[in-house]
Protein backbone atom coordinates (compact mmCIF):
# COMPACT_ATOMS: atom_id res chain seq x y z
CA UNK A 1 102.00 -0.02 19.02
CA UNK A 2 105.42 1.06 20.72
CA UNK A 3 106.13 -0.61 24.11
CA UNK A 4 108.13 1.60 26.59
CA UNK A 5 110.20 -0.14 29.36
CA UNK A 6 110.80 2.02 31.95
CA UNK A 7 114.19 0.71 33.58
CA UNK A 8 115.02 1.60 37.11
CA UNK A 9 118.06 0.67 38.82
CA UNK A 10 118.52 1.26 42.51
CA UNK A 11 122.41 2.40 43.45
CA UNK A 12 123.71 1.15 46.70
CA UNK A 13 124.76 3.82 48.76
CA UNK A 14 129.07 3.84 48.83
CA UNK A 15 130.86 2.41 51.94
CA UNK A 16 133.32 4.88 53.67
CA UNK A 17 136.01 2.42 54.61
CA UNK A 18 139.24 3.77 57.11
CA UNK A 19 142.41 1.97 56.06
CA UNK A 20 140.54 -0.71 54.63
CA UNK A 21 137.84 -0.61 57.41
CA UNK A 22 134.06 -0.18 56.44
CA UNK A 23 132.62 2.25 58.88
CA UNK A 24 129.85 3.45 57.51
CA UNK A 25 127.32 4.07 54.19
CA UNK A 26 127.14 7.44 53.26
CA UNK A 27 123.67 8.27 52.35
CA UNK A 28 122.09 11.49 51.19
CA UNK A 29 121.03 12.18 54.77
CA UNK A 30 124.88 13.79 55.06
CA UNK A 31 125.49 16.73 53.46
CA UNK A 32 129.20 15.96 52.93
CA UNK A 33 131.66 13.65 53.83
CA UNK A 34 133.38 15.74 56.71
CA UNK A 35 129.66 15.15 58.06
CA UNK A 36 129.30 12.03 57.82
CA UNK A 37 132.60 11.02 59.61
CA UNK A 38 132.09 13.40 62.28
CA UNK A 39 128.77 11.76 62.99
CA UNK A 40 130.95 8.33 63.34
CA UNK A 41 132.90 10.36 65.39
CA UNK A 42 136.13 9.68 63.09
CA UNK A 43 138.87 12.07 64.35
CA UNK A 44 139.78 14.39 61.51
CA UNK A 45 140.98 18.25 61.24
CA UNK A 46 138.59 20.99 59.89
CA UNK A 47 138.56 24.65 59.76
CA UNK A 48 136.03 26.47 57.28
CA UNK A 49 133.89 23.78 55.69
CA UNK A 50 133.74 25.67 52.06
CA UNK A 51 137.34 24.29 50.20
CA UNK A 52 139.20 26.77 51.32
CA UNK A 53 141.93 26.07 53.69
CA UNK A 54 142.73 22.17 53.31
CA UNK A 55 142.85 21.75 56.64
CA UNK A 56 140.83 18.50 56.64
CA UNK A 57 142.26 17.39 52.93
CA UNK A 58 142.89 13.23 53.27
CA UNK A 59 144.48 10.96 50.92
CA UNK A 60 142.12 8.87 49.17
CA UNK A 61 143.51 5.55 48.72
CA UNK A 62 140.57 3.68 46.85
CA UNK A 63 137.25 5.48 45.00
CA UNK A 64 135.77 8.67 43.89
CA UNK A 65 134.57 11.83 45.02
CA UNK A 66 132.50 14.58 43.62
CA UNK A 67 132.25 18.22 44.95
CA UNK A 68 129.04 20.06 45.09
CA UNK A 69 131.28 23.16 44.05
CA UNK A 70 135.72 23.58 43.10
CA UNK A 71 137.65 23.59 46.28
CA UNK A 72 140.31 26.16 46.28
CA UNK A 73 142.60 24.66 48.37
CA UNK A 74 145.58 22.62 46.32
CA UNK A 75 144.83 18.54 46.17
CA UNK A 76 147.14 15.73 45.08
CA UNK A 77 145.91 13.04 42.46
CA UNK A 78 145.30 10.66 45.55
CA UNK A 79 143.69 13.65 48.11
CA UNK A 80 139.93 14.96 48.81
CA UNK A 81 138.23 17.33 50.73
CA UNK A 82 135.85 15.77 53.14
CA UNK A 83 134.24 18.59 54.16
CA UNK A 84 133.08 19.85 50.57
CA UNK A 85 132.35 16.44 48.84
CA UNK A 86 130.48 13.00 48.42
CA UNK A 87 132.05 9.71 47.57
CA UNK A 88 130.28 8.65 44.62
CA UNK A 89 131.62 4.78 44.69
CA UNK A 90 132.89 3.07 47.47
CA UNK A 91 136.16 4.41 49.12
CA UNK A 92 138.80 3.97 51.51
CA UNK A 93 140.41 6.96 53.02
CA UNK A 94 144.00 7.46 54.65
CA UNK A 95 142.40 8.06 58.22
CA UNK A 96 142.42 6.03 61.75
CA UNK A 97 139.26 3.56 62.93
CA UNK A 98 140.47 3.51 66.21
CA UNK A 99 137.89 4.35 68.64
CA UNK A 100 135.07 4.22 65.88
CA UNK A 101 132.53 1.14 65.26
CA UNK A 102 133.65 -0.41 62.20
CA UNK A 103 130.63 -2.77 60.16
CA UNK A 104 130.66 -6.35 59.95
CA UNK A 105 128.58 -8.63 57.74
CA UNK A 106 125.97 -8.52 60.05
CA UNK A 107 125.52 -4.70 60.79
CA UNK A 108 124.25 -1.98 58.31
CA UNK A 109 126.86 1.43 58.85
């Protein structure tokens, strides 16, 4: 008689952190990152949403990011595209918390 385990493991969504400030926990209910910090009104630069233009690229101090397709636009080692990927561990991007609620111990983003 063979025994099958089935093994589930349950990934904790990744913390967006701002200079080293958590602000949120992206979840799949964002369909990229540029969305996601928009709806924590973060204040960052966007123009076509699709990889094209840069205009919103951000250097990515700490992490990873995957993109649901290639971005055109040219990116640095240590840059992303918010508005055409999804952090896939926790990460810490180049951008200002002022103005936005960051999370303490106590808080869920």
């Amino acid at each position: 008689m063979q025994v099958s385990l089935l093994i589930l493991t349950f990934n904790k969504p990744p913390i967006v952190s701002l200079q080293g400030q958590p602000v949120l926990l992206y979840t799949q209910q964002h369909n990229s990152l540029l969305a996601a910090l928009e709806f924590k009104r973060v204040r960052i630069f966007s123009e076509c949403r699709n990889g094209f233009c840069g205009a919103c690229k951000t250097k990515l101090i700490s992490g990873q990011v995957k993109y649901k397709f290639e971005p055109i636009a040219t990116l640095a080692a240590d840059e992303c595209l918010p508005c055409c990927c999804q952090p896939v561990t926790d990460i810490n991007l180049d951008l200002s918390a002022d103005g936005v609620d960051v999370v303490t111990n106590k808080q869920t983003a």
